[in-house]
Protein backbone atom coordinates (compact mmCIF):
# COMPACT_ATOMS: atom_id res chain seq x y z
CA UNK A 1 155.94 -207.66 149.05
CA UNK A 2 153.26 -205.18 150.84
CA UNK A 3 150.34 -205.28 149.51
CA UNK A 4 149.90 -201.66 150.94
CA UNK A 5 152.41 -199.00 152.21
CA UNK A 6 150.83 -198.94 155.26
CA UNK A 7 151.08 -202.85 155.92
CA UNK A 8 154.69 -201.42 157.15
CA UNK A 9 152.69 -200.80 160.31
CA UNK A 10 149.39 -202.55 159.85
CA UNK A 11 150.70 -206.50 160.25
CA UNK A 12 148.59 -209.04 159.96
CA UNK A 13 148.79 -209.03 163.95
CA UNK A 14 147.84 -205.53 163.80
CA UNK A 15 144.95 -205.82 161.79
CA UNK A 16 143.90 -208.62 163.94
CA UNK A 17 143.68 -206.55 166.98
CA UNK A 18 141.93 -203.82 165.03
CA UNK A 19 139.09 -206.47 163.81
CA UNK A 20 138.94 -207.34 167.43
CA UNK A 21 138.60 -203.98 168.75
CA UNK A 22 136.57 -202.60 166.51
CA UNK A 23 138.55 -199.96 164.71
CA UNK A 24 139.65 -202.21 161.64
CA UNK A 25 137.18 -201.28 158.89
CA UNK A 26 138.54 -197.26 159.48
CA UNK A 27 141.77 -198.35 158.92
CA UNK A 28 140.82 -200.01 155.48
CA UNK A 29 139.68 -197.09 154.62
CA UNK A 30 142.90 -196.16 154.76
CA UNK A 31 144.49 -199.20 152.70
CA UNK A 32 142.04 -198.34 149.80
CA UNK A 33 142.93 -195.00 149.47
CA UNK A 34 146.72 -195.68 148.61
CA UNK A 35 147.64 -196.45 152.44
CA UNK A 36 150.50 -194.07 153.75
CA UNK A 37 152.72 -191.87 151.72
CA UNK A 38 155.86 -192.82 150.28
CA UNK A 39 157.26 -189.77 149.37
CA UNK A 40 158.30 -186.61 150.62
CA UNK A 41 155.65 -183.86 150.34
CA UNK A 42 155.72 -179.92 150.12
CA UNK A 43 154.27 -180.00 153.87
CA UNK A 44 156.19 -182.57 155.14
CA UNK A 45 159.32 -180.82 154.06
CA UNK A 46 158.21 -177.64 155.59
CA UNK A 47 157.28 -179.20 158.91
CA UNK A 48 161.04 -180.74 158.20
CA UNK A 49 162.73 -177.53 157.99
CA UNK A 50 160.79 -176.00 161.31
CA UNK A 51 162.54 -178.62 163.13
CA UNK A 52 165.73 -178.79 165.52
CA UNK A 53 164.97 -182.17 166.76
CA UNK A 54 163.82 -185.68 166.56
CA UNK A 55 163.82 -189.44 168.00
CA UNK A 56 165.50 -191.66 165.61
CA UNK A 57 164.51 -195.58 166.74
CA UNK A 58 166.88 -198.43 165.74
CA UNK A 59 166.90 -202.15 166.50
CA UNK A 60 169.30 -204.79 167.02
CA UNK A 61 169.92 -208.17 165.17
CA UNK A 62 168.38 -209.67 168.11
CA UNK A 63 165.15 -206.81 167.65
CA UNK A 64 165.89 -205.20 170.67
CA UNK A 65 164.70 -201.67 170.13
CA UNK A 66 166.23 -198.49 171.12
CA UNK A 67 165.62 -194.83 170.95
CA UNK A 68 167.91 -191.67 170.83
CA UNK A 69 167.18 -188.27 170.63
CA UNK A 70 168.87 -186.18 167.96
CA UNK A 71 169.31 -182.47 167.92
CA UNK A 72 170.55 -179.52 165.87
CA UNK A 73 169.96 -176.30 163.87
CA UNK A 74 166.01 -176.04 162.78
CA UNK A 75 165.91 -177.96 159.73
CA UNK A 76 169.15 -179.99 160.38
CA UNK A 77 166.85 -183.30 159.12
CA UNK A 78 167.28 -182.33 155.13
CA UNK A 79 165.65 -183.41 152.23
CA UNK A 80 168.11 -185.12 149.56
CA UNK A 81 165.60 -186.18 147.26
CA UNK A 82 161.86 -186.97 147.28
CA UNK A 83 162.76 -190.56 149.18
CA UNK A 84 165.66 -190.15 150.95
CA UNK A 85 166.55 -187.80 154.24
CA UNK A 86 169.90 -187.09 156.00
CA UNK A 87 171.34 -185.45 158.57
CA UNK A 88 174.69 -184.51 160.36
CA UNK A 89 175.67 -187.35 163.26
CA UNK A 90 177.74 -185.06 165.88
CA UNK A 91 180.39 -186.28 168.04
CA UNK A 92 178.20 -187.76 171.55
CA UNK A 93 178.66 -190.30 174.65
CA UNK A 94 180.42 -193.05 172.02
CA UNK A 95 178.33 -195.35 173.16
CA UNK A 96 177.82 -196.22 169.48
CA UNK A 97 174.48 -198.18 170.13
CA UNK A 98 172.73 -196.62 167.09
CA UNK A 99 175.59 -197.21 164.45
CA UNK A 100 175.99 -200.73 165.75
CA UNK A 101 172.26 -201.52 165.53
CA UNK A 102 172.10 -200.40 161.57
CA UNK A 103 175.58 -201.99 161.29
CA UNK A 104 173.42 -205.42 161.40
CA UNK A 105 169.56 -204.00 160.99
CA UNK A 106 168.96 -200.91 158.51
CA UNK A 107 165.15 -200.76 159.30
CA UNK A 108 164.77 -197.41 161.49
CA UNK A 109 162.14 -195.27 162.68
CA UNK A 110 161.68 -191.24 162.86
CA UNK A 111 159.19 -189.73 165.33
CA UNK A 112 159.05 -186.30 164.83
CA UNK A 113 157.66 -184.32 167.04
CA UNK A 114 156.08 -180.80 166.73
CA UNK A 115 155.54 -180.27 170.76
CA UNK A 116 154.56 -176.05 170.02
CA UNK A 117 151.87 -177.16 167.52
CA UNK A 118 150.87 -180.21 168.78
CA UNK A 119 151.66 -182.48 165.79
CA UNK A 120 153.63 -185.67 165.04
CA UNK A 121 154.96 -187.73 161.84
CA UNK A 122 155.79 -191.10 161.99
CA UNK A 123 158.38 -192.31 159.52
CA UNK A 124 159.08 -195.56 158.25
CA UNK A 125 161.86 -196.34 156.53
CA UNK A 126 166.09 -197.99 156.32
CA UNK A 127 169.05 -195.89 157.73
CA UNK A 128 172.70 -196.39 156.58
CA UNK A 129 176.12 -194.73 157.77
CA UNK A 130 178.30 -193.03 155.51
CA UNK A 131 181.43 -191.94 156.98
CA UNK A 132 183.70 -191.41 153.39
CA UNK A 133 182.10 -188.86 151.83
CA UNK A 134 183.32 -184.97 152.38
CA UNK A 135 180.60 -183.45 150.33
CA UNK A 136 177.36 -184.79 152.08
CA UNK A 137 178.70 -184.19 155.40
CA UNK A 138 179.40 -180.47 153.98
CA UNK A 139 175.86 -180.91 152.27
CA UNK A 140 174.08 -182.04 155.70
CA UNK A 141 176.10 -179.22 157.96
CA UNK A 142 175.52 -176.53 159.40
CA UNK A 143 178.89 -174.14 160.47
CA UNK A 144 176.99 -172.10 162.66
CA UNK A 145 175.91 -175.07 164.97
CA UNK A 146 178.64 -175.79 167.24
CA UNK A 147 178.92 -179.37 167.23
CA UNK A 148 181.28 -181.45 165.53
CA UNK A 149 180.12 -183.52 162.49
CA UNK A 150 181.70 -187.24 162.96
CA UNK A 151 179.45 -188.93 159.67
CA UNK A 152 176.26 -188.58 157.98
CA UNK A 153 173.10 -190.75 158.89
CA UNK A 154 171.04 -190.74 155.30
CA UNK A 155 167.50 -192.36 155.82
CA UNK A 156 165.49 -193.89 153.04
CA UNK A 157 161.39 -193.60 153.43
CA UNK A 158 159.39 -196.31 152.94
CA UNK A 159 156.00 -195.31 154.50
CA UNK A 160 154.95 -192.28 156.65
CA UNK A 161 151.85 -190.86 158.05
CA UNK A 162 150.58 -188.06 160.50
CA UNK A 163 149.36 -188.88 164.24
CA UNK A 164 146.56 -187.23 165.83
CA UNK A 165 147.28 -184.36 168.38
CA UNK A 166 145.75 -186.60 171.12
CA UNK A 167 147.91 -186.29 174.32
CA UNK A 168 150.50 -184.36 172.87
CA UNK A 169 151.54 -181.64 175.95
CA UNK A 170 151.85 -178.49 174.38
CA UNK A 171 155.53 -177.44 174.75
CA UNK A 172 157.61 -173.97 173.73
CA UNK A 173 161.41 -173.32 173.31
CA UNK A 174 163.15 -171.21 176.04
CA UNK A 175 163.75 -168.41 172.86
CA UNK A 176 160.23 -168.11 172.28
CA UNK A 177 159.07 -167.90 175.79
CA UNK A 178 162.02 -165.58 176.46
CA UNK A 179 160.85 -163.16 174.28
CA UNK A 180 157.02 -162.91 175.41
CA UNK A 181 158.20 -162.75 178.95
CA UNK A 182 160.56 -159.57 178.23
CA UNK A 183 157.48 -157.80 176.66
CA UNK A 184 155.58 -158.87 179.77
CA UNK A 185 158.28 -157.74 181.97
CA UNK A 186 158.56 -154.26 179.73
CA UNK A 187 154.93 -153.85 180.02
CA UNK A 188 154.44 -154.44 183.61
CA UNK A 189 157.44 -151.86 184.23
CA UNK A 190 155.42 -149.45 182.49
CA UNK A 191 152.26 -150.03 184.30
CA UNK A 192 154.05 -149.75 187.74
CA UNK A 193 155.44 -146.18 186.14
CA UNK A 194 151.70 -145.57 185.46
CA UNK A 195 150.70 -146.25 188.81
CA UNK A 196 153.80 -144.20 190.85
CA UNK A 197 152.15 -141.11 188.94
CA UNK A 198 148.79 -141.46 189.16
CA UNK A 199 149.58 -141.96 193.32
CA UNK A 200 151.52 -138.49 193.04
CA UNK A 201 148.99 -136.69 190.88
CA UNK A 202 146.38 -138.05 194.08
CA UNK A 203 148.74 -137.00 196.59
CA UNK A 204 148.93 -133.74 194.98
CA UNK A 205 145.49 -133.32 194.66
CA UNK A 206 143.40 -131.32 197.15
CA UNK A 207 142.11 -133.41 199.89
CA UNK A 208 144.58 -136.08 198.85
């Protein structure tokens, strides 16, 4: 039993290396004020339903980890209930590593990443399969995303907590930068139009 939610991260290894390096009496801090949070927020299901993607991390019996990127419709990682998350698994490489893992380990990992805003939430928690039941794949689709739904990856929360911006590269989707660059391209057109008639107007001009 944790004594703490955070303790999920925060082993006694990890607070070892803390005390060594100085930063464990900030992270106490943490522990005293109710450690991380355990359930699902009004902001962190907003910042859920701005996203289209995420890395899901899995591990096998033998604790070798692995990562996979998922992707979908923004706000394809839904909300069931104030502990528990799910999402559509679409049809991929069948390499199966990530079913196989939480055939034999349920404890998973979500790192989700807001690259336009610079943010991240780390997410803590056990992931299960579920393969037999038509209304929570209808529940966790989306029919205008064309991929095909093959089962439904629910993910209970234990623990989760916000990272610091540090590092984070500042990254936009192609449909935002699209769209600023047509404006730029629009308003550059018109600037060249505003420069063919100011030359004519000095051409015309006497002495021009």
């Amino acid at each position: 039993m944790r004594q703490y939610s955070s303790d999920i991260a925060f082993t006694p290894a990890v607070k070892a290396i803390q005390t060594a390096k100085g930063s464990r009496a900030s992270y106490a801090k943490v522990e005293w004020s109710g450690g991380f949070r355990t359930t699902v927020t009004p902001d962190l299901a907003a910042y859920l339903a701005d996203l289209d993607m995420f890395y899901l991390g899995t591990a096998n019996a033998a604790g070798q980890p692995y990562i996979q990127y998922r992707g979908g419709s923004k706000g394809f990682l839904k909300v069931i209930d104030e502990t528990n998350l799910g999402f559509a698994d679409f049809g991929g490489n069948r390499q199966y590593i990530t079913l196989g893992n939480l055939s034999e380990n349920p404890q998973a990992f979500l790192f989700l990443m807001d690259y336009v805003h610079r943010r991240r939430i780390k997410v803590w928690g056990k992931a299960r399969v579920v393969e037999d039941d038509p209304d929570l794949l209808m529940q966790l689709g989306d029919p205008d995303y064309p991929g095909k739904i093959e089962r439904a990856i629910l993910f209970e929360i234990e623990a989760w907590d916000v990272n610091c911006p540090q590092h984070i590269h500042q990254r936009f989707p192609r449909q935002a930068v699209t769209g600023v660059l047509e404006e730029l391209k629009q308003r550059i057109a018109e600037l060249e139009e505003e420069v063919v008639a100011l030359r004519g107007r000095v051409e015309e001009s006497p002495g021009g």
